[in-house]
Protein backbone atom coordinates (compact mmCIF):
# COMPACT_ATOMS: atom_id res chain seq x y z
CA UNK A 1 8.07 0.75 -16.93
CA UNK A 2 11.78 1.08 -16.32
CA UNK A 3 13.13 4.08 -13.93
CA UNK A 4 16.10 5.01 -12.92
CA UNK A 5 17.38 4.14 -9.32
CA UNK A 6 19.55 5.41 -6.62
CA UNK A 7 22.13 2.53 -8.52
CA UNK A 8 22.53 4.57 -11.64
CA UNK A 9 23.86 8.21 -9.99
CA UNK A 10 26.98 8.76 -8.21
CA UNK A 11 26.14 10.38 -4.91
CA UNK A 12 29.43 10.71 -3.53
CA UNK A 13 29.85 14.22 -1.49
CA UNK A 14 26.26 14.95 -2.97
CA UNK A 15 23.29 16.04 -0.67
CA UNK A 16 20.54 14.21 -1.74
CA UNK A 17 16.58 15.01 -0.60
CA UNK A 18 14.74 11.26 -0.42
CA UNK A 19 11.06 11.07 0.19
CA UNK A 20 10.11 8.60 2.06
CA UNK A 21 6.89 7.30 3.82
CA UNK A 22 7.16 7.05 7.48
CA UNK A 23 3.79 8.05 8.24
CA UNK A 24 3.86 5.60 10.99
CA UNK A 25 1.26 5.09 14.07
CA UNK A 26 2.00 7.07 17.79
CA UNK A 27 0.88 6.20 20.93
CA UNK A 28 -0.51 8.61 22.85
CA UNK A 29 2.75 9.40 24.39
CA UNK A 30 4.37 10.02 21.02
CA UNK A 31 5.86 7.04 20.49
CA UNK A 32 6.32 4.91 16.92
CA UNK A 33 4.27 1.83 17.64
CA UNK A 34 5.35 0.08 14.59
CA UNK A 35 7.57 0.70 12.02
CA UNK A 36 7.68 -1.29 9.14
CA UNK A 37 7.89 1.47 6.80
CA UNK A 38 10.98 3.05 8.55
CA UNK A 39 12.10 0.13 8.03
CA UNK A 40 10.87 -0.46 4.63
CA UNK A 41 13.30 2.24 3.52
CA UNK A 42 16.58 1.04 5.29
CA UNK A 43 17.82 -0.27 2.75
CA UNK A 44 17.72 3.01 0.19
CA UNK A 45 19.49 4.91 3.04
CA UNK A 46 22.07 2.35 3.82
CA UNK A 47 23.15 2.57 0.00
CA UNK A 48 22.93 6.43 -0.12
CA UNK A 49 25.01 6.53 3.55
CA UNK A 50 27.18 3.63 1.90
CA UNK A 51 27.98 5.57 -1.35
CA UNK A 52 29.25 8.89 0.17
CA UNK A 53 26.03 11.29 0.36
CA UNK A 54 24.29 13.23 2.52
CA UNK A 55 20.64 12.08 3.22
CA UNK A 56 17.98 14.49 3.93
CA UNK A 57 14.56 13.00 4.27
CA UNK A 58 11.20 14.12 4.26
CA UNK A 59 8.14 12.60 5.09
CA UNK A 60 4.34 13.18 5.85
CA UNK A 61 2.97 12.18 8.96
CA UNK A 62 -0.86 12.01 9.64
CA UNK A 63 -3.43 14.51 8.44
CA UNK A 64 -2.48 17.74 9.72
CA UNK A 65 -3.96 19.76 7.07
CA UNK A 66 -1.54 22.64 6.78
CA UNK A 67 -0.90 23.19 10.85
CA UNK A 68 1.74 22.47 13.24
CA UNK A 69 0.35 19.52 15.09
CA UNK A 70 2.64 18.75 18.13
CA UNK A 71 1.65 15.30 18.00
CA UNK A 72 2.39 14.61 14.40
CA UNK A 73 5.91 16.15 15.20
CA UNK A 74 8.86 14.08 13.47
CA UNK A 75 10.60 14.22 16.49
CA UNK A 76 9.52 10.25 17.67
CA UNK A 77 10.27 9.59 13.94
CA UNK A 78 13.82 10.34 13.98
CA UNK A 79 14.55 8.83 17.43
CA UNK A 80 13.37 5.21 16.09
CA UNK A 81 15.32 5.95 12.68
CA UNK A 82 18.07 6.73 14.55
CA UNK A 83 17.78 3.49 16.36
CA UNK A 84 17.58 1.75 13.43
CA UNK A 85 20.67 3.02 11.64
CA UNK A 86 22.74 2.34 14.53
CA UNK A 87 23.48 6.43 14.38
CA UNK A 88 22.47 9.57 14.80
CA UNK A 89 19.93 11.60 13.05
CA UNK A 90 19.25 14.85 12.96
CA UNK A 91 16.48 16.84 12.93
CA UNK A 92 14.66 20.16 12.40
CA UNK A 93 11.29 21.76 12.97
CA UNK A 94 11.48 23.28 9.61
CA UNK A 95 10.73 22.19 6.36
CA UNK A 96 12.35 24.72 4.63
CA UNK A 97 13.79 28.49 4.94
CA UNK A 98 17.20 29.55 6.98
CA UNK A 99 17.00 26.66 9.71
CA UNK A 100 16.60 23.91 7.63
CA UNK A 101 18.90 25.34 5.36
CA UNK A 102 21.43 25.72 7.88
CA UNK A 103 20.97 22.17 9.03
CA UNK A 104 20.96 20.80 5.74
CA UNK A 105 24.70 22.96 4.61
CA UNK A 106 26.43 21.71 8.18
CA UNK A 107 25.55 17.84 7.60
CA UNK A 108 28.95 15.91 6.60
CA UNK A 109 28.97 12.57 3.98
CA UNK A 110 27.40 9.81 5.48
CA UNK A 111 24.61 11.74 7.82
CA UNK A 112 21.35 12.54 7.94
CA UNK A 113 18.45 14.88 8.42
CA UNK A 114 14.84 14.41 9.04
CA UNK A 115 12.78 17.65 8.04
CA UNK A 116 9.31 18.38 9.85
CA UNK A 117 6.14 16.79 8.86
CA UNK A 118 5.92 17.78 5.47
CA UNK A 119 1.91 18.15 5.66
CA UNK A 120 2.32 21.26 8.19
CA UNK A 121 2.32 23.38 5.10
CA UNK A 122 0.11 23.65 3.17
CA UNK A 123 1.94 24.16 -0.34
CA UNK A 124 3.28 20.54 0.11
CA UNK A 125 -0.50 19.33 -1.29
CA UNK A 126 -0.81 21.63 -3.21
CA UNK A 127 2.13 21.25 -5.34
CA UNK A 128 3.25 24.70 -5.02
CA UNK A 129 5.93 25.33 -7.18
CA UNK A 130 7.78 28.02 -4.68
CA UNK A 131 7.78 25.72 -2.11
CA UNK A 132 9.19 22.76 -4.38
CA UNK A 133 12.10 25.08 -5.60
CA UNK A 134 12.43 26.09 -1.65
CA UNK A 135 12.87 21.73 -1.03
CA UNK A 136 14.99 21.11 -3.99
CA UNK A 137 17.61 24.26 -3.18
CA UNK A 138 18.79 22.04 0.30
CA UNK A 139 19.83 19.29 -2.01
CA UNK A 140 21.56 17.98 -5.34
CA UNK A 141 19.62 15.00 -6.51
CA UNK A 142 16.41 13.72 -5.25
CA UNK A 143 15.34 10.10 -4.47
CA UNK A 144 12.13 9.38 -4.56
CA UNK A 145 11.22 5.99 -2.12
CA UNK A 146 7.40 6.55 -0.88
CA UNK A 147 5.81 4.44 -3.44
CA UNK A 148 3.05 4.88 -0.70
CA UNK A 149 2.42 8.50 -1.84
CA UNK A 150 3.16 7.71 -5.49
CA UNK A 151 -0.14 8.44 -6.57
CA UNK A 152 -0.36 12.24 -5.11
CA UNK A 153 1.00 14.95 -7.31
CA UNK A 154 2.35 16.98 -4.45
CA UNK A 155 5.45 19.05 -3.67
CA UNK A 156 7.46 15.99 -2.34
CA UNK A 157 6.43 13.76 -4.86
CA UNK A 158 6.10 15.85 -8.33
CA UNK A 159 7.00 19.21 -7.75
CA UNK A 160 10.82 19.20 -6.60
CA UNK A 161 11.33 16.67 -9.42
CA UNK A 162 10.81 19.49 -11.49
CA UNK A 163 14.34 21.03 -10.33
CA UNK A 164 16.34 18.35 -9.37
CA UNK A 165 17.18 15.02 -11.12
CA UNK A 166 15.23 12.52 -9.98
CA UNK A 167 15.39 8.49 -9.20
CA UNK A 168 13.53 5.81 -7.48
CA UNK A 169 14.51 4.40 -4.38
CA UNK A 170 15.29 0.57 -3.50
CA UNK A 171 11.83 0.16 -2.34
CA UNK A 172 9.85 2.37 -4.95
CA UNK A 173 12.01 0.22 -7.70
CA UNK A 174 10.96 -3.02 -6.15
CA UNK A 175 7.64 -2.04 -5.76
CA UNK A 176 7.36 -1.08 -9.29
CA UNK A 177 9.11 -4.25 -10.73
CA UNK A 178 6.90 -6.53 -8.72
CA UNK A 179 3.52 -4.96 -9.40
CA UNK A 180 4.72 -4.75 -12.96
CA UNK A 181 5.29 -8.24 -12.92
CA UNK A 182 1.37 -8.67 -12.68
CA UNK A 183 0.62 -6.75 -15.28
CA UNK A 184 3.29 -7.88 -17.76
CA UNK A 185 4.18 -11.16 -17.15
CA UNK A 186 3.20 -13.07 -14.37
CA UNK A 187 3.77 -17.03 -14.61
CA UNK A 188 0.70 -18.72 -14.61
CA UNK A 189 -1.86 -19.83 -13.24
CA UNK A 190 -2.29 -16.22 -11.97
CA UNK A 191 -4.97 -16.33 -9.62
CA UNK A 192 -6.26 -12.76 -8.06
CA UNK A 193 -7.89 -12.52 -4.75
CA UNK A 194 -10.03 -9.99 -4.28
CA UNK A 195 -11.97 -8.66 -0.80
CA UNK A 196 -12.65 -5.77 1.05
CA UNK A 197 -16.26 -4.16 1.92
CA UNK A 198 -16.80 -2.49 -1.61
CA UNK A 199 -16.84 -3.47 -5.18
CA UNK A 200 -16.66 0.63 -5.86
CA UNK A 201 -13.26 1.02 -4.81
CA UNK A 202 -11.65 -1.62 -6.78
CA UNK A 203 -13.85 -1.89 -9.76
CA UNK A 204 -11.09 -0.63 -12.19
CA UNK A 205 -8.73 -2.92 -10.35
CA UNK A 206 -11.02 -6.17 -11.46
CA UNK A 207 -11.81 -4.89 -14.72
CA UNK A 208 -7.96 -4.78 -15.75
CA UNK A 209 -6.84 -7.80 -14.10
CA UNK A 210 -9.82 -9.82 -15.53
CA UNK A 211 -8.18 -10.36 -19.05
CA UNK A 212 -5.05 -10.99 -17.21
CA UNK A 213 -5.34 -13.83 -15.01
CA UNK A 214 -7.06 -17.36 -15.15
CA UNK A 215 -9.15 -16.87 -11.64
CA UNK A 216 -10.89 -14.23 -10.36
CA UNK A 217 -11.35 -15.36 -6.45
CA UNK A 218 -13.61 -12.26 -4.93
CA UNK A 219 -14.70 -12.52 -0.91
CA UNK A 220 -15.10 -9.80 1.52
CA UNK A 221 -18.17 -7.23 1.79
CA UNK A 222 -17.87 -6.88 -1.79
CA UNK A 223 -18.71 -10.58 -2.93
CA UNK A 224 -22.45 -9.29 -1.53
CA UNK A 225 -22.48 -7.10 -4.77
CA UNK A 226 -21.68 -10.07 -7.18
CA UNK A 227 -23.99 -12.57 -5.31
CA UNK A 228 -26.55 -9.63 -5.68
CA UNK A 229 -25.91 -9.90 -9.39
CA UNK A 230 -27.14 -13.33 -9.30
CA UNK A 231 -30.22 -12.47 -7.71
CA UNK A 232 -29.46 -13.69 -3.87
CA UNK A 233 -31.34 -11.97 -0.75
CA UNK A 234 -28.24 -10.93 0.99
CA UNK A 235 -30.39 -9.84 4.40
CA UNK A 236 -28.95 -6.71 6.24
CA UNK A 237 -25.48 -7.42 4.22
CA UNK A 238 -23.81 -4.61 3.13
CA UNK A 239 -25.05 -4.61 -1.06
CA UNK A 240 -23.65 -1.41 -2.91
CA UNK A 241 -27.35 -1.62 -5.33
CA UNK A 242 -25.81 1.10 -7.86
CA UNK A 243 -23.15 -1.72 -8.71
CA UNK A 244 -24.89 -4.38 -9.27
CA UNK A 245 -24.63 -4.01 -13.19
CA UNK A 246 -21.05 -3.27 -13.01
CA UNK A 247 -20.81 -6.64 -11.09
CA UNK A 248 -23.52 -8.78 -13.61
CA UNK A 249 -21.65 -7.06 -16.46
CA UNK A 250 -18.36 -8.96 -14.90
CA UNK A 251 -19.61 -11.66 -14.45
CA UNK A 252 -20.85 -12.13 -18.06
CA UNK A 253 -17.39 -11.13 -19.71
CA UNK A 254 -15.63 -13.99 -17.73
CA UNK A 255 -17.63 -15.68 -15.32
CA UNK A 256 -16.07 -19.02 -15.92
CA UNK A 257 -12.74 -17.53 -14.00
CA UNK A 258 -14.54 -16.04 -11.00
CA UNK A 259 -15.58 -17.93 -7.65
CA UNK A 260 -17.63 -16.57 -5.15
CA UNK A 261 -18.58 -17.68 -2.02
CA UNK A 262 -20.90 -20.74 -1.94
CA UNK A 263 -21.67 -20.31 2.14
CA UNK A 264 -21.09 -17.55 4.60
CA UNK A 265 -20.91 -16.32 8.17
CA UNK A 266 -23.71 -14.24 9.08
CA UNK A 267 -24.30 -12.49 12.27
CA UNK A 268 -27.00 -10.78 13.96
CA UNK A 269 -24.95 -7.58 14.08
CA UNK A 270 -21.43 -6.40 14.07
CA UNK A 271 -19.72 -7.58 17.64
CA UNK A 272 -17.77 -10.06 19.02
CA UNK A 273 -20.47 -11.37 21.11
CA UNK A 274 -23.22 -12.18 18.15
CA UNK A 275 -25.30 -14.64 17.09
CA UNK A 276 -23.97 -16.22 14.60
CA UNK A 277 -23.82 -19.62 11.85
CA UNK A 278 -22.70 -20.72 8.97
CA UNK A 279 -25.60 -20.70 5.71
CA UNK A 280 -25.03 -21.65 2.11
CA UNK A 281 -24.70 -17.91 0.02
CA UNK A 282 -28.33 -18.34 -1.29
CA UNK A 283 -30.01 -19.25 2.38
CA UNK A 284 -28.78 -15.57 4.05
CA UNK A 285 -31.43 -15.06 6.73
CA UNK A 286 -33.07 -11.54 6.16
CA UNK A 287 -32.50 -10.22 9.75
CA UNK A 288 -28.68 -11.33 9.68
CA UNK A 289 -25.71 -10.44 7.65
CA UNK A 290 -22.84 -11.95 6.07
CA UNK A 291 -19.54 -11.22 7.89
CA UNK A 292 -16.93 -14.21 6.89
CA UNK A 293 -16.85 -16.47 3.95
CA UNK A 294 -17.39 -20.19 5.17
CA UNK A 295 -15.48 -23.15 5.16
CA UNK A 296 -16.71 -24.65 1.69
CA UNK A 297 -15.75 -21.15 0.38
CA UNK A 298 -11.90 -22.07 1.81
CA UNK A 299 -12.35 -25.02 0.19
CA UNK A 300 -13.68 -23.94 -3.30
CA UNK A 301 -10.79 -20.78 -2.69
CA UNK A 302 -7.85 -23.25 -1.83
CA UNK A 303 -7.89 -25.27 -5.22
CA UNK A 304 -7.21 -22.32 -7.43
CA UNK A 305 -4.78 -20.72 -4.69
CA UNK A 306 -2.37 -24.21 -4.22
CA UNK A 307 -2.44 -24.28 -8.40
CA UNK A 308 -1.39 -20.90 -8.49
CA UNK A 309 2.48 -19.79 -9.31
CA UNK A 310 1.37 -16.37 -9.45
CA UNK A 311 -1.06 -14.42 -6.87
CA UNK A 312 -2.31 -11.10 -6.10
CA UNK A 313 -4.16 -10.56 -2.76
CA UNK A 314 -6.03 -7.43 -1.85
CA UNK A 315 -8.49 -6.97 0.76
CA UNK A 316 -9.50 -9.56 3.58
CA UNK A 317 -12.58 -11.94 3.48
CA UNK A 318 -14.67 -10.38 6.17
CA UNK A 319 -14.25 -8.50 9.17
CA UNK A 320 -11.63 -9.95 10.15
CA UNK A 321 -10.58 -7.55 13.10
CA UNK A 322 -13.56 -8.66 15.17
CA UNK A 323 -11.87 -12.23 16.31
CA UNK A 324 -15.16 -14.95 15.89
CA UNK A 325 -15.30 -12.85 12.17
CA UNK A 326 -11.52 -13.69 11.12
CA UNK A 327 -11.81 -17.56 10.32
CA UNK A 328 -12.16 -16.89 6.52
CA UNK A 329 -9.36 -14.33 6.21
CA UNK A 330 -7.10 -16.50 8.25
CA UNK A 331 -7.29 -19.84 6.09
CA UNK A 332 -6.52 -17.74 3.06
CA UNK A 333 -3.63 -15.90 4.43
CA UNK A 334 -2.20 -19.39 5.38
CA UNK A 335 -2.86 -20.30 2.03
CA UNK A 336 -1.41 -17.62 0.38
CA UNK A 337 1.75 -18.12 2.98
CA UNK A 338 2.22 -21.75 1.42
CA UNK A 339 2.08 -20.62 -2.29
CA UNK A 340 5.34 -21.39 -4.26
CA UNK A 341 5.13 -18.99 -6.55
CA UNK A 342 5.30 -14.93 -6.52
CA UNK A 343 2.90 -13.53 -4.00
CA UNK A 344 1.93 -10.20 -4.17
CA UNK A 345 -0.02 -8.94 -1.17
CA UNK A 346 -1.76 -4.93 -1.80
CA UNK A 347 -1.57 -2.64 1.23
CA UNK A 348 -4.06 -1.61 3.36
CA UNK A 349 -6.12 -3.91 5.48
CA UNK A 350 -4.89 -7.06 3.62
CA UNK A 351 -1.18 -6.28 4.97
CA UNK A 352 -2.79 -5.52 8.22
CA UNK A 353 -4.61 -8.74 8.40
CA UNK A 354 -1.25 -10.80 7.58
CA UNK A 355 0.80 -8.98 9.87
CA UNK A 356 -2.18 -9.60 12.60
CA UNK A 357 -1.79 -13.61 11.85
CA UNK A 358 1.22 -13.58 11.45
CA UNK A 359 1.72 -14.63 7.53
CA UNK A 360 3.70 -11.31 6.10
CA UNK A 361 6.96 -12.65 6.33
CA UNK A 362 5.57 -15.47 4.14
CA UNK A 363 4.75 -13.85 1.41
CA UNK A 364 7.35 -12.72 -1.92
CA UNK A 365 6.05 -8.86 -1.54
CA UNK A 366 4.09 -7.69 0.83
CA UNK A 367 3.51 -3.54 -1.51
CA UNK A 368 3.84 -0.69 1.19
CA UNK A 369 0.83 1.41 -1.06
CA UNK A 370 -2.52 0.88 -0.49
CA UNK A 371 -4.05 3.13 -2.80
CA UNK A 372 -1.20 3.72 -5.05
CA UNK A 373 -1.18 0.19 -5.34
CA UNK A 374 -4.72 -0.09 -6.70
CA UNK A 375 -3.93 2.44 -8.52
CA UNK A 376 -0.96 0.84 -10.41
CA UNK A 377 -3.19 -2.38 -10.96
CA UNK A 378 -5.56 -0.16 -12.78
CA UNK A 379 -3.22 0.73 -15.30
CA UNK A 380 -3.20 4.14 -14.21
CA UNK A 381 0.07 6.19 -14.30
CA UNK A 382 1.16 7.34 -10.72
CA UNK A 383 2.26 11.10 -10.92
CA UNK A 384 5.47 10.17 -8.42
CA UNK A 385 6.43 7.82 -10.89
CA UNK A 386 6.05 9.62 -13.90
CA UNK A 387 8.36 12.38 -12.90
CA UNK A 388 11.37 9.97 -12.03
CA UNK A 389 14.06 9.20 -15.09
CA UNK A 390 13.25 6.53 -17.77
CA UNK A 391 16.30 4.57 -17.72
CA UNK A 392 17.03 5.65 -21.47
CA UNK A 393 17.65 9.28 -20.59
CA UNK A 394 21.23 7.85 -19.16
């Protein structure tokens, strides 16, 4: 999948409207906490600033559903953005109509605009086509560099490509050339690591990467499921029972690749201050539950990870935010820091447990779309990405 970027269009003198994903967390006072995906997209705006245009950028932030939320203003936003670029940026509480038209007609080559949250109207999720043509009439070209957002078909994402040419930004083309990679040709042994509480929500993700790599390493809640499928007592472990044949069915198209836990962590409930041991994955107790894989499971994990000169990590290997629970997801995370090869880490909790240990700046890509990122790996084709030029159309 090859799309156009902000490097094939000349945006001198041009205004250009670039989506972006700075749906970042506030403190209670209304200030950015952390902003790695401001930052994420530095390096699109840098080139647009550096080539001569005019940036106005839009972004969601948090679930307002359609109504001004003075906490989810943009205002915060801007102010660390503005730090970040070293100048100023401007912004509006309007998405669109006369004031952020007027803001958007006075801005001069090599400044920019923030626009409101983009979710305190309702036609943005909606994908109304007024309010697309609205958004696309305060610019000339539009950037699209949320790969976070990919995978809605909204205003900011589909709609206003409809109306104004369209092209990835730095970050949406790196995202899509390194999760590409995975499907298309990663070096090998490619070894996927899968975890996270439920097999439901990345079922499709295992069932196309299965054919594709040489191990299949699953942990988290979801390994329950599979050890399920091999007829284990799994105590008061979380078991999703309706996919226990989609997990048996796995396991007999290609159950030499995958490894599952051989041992666990189980607790006597879900807090820092449980009862708790290691038991082998067969031996759960039935009042207890698996929280962690164990150390054998490290083990067993760590001889297909060192081999590996590709990897793609989603979802952590327990519950790893409760501290006595995080043993598991810490060895593989240093692991996965000490692989050679490419390593591909999916968003979500998995980029929240490496950033916690400290292991993302370790890692070859750390993808800044949780969901859209899933969705990718299932072969499905993300409506935000669809819209944007093939790089034949020249």
């Amino acid at each position: 999948m090859s799309k156009q970027s902000v490097r094939d269009v000349d945006v001198r003198g041009k205004r250009v409207l670039l989506r972006v994903d700075f749906n970042v967390p506030l403190d209670k006072l209304g200030n950015v906490t952390e902003d790695a995906r401001i930052r994420a997209s530095l390096p699109t705006i840098h080139h647009l600033l550096d080539h001569g245009a005019v940036v106005i950028a839009v972004s969601h932030l948090g679930r307002p559903d359609g109504k001004v939320v003075e906490r989810l203003r943009m205002a915060p936003v801007a102010q660390r953005l503005s730090m970040l670029l070293g100048q100023p940026v401007h912004a509006v509480q309007d998405i669109v109509g006369a004031p952020a038209q007027a803001a958007a007609k006075v801005l001069r080559p090599g400044e920019v605009l923030l626009l409101e949250n983009v979710r305190f109207d309702l036609r943005e999720e909606k994908n109304d086509p007024d309010f697309a043509r609205e958004l696309a009439g305060l610019a000339d070209v539009y950037v699209n560099d949320a790969f976070g957002t990919a995978h809605r078909a909204h205003a900011t994402t589909v709609g206003v490509a409809a109306y104004l040419p369209a092209y990835a930004g730095l970050l949406m083309e790196r995202e899509l050339a390194m999760l590409g990679q995975l499907l298309e040709r990663p070096e090998r042994p490619f070894v996927v690591l899968i975890g996270g509480a439920k097999v439901s929500d990345k079922l499709k993700v295992l069932e196309n990467l299965l054919d594709r790599c040489d191990r299949l390493l699953v942990g988290g809640g979801m390994a329950n499921t599979f050890l399920r499928a091999q007829g284990y007592e799994l105590g008061k472990s979380l078991v999703e029972e309706d996919r226990v044949a989609d997990a048996k069915r796995i396991l007999a198209q290609s159950s030499d690749k995958v490894l599952l836990p051989v041992d666990v962590l189980v607790a006597d409930r879900v807090d820092a201050g449980a009862a708790a041991q290691i038991v082998a994955a067969d031996a759960i107790p039935p009042d207890m539950l698996a929280v962690d894989i164990g150390p054998r499971t490290v083990e067993r994990f760590r001889t297909a990870i060192v081999r590996a000169k590709t990897l793609f990590w989603n979802g952590p290997m327990g519950i790893f935010e409760i501290a006595p629970f995080a043993s598991g997801t810490r060895a593989v995370a240093e692991l996965v820091g000490k692989v050679r090869g490419t390593t591909v880490v999916g968003g979500g909790d998995s980029v929240a447990a490496l950033e916690q240990l400290g292991y993302a700046g370790k890692v070859t890509h750390v993808s800044t779309g949780g969901g859209a990122s899933l969705e990718f790996l299932e072969g499905r084709v993300l409506p935000g990405v669809a819209t944007l030029r093939d790089r034949a159309e020249g």
